[in-house]
Protein backbone atom coordinates (compact mmCIF):
# COMPACT_ATOMS: atom_id res chain seq x y z
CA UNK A 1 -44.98 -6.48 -22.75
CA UNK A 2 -47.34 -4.07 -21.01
CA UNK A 3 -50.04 -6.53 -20.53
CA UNK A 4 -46.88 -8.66 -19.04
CA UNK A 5 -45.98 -5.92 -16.84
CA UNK A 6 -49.24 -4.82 -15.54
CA UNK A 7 -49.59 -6.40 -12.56
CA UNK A 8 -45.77 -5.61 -11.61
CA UNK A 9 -46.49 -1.97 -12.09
CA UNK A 10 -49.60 -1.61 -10.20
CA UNK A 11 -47.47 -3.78 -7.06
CA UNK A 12 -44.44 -1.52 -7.49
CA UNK A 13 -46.21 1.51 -7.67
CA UNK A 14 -48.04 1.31 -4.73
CA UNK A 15 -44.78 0.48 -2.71
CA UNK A 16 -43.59 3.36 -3.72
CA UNK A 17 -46.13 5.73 -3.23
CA UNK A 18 -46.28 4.22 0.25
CA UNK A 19 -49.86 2.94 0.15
CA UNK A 20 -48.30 -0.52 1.04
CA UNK A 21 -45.52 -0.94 3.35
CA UNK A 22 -43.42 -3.61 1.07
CA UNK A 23 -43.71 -5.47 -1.55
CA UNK A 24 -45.24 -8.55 0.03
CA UNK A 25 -47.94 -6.37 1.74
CA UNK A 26 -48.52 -5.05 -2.10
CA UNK A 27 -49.08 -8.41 -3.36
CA UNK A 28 -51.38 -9.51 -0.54
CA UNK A 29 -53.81 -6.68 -0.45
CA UNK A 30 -53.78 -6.10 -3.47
CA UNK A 31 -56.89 -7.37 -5.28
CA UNK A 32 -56.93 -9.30 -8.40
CA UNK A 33 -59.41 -7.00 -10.77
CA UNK A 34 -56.92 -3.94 -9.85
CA UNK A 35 -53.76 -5.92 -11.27
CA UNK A 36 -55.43 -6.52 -14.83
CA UNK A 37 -57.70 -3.27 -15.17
CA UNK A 38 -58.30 -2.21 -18.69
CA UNK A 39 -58.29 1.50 -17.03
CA UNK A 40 -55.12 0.84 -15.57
CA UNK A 41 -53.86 -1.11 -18.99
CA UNK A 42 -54.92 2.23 -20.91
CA UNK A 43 -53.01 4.48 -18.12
CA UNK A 44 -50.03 2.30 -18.32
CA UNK A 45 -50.07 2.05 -22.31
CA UNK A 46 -50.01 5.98 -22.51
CA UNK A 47 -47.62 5.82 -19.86
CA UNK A 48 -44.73 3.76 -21.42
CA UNK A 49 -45.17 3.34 -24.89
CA UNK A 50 -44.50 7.13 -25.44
CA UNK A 51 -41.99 6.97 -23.52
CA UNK A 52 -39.75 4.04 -24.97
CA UNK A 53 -40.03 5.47 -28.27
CA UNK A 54 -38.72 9.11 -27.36
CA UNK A 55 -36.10 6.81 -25.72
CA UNK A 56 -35.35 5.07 -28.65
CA UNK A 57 -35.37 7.98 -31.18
CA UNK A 58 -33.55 10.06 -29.04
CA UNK A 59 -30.67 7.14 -28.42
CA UNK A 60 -30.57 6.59 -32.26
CA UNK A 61 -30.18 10.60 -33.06
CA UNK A 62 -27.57 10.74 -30.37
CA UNK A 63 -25.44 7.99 -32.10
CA UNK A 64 -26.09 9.09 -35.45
CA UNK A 65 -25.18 12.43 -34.43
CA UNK A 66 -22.13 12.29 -31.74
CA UNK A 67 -19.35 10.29 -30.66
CA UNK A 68 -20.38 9.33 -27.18
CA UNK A 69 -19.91 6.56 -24.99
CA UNK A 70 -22.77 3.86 -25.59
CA UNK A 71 -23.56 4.76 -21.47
CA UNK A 72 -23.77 8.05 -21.80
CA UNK A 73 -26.08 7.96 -24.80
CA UNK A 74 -28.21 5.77 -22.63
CA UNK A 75 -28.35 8.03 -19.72
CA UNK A 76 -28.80 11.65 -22.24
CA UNK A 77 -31.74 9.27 -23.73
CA UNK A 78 -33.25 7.72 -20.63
CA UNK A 79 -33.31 11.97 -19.21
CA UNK A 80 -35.30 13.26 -22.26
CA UNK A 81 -37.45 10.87 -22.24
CA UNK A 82 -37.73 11.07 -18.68
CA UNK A 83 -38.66 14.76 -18.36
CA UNK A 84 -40.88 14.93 -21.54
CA UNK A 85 -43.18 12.06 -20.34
CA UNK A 86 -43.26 12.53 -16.46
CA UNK A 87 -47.04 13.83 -16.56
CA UNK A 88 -48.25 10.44 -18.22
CA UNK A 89 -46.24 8.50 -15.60
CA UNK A 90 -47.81 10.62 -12.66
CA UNK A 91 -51.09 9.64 -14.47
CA UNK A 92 -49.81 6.07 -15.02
CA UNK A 93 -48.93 6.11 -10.80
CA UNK A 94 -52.28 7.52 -9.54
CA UNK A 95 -54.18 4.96 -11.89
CA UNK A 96 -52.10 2.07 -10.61
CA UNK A 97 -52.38 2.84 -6.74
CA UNK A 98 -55.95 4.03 -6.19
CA UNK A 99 -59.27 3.96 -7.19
CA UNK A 100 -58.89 6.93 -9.19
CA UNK A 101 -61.84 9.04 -9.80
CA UNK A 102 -61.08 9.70 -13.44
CA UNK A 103 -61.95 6.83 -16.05
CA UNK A 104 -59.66 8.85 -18.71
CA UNK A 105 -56.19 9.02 -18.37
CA UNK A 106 -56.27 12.29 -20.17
CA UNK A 107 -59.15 13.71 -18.13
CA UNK A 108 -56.77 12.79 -15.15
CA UNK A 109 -53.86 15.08 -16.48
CA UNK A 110 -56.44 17.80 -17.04
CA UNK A 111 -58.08 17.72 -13.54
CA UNK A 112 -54.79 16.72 -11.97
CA UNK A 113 -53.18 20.16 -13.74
CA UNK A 114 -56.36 22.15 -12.75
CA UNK A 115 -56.58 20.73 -9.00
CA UNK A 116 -52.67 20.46 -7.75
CA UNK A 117 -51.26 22.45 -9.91
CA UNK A 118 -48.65 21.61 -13.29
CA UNK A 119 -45.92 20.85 -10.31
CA UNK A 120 -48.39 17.82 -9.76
CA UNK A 121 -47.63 16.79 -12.97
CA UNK A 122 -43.77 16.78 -12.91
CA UNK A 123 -42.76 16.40 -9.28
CA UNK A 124 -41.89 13.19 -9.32
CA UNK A 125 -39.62 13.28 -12.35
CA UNK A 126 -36.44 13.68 -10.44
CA UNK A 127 -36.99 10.10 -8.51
CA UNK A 128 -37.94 8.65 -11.72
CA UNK A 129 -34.63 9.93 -13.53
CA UNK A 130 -32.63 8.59 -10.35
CA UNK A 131 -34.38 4.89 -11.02
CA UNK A 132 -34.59 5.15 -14.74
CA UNK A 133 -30.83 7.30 -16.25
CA UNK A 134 -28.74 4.52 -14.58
CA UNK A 135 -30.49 1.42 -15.68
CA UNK A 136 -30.30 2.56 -19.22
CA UNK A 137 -27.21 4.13 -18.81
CA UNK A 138 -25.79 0.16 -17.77
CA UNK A 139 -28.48 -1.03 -20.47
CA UNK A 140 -27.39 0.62 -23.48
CA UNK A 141 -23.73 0.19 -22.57
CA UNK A 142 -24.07 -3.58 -22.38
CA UNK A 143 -25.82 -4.09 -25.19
CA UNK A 144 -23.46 -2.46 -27.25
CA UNK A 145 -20.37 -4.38 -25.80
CA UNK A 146 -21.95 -7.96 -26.03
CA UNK A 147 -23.21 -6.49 -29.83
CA UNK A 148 -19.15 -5.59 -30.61
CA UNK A 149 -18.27 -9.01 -29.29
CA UNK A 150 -20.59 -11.24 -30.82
CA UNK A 151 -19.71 -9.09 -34.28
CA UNK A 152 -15.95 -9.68 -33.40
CA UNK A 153 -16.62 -13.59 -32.51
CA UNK A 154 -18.58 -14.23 -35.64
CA UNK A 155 -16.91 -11.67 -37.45
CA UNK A 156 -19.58 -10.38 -39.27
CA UNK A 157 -22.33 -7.77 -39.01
CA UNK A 158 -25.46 -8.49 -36.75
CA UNK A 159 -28.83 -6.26 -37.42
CA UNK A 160 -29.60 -3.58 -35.10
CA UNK A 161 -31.74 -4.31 -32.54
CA UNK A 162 -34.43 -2.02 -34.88
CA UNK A 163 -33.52 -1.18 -38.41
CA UNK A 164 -31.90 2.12 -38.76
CA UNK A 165 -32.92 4.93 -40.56
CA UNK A 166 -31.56 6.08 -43.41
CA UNK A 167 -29.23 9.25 -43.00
């Protein structure tokens, strides 16, 4: 899905960080070898795949583990995740809207640290927890509800969406 994805994030990301006005300016000036970049691929790899799975595990340990509402697991899950990976997404972001000097998305967290600071790294994490705790706060919620009524309609078990882990 990342290689699906690519050219979404690099347009989205550089409405946001204001280097395009909208979202039709993005797609216009943007040029074609910047929306399938292997560096930007690599940036946006590190980027989200990290992230979904701290997303996952934490949602999974949070069911296993208390009795809270399906959107409130998805928000506590969506916030770790969040926080812990917000210097790969500031790398993923700077990859995606310029022509970074760094080749390395780990040479870019590195010089980024050393040159603006660790704030650099992490300032951006409250915007990203505004966009991100709701949609996977409604996500996970909705999931779960059409999963209880397809169970209740067929009225048997359905698999998880990924096998669970033995307790």
């Amino acid at each position: 899905s990342i290689g699906i994805s690519q050219p979404f994030s690099v347009i989205n990301d550089s409405v946001l960080s204001n280097r395009q006005p909208n979202f039709v300016a993005a797609i216009a000036n943007t040029p074609p070898s910047r929306l399938v970049s292997p560096r930007v691929y690599a940036a946006i790899a590190l980027s989200k795949v990290p992230n979904n799975s701290l997303m996952w595990a934490s949602s999974e340990f949070l069911r296993k583990n208390f009795d809270l509402p399906n959107a409130l697991n998805g928000a506590l899950a969506a916030f770790f995740a969040v926080c812990l990976t917000a210097p790969l997404d500031t790398v993923k972001v700077r990859f995606t809207t310029s022509t970074n000097k760094h080749h390395n998305p780990i040479l870019a967290l590195r010089t980024i640290a050393r040159d603006e600071g660790a704030i650099a790294l992490v300032r951006a994490a409250p915007a990203r927890c505004l966009q991100v705790v709701p949609m996977y706060a409604i996500q996970f919620h909705t999931y779960q509800a059409l999963k209880a009524n397809l169970q209740t309609a067929l009225n048997q078990d359905l698999p998880s969406a990924r096998p669970a882990s033995p307790r």
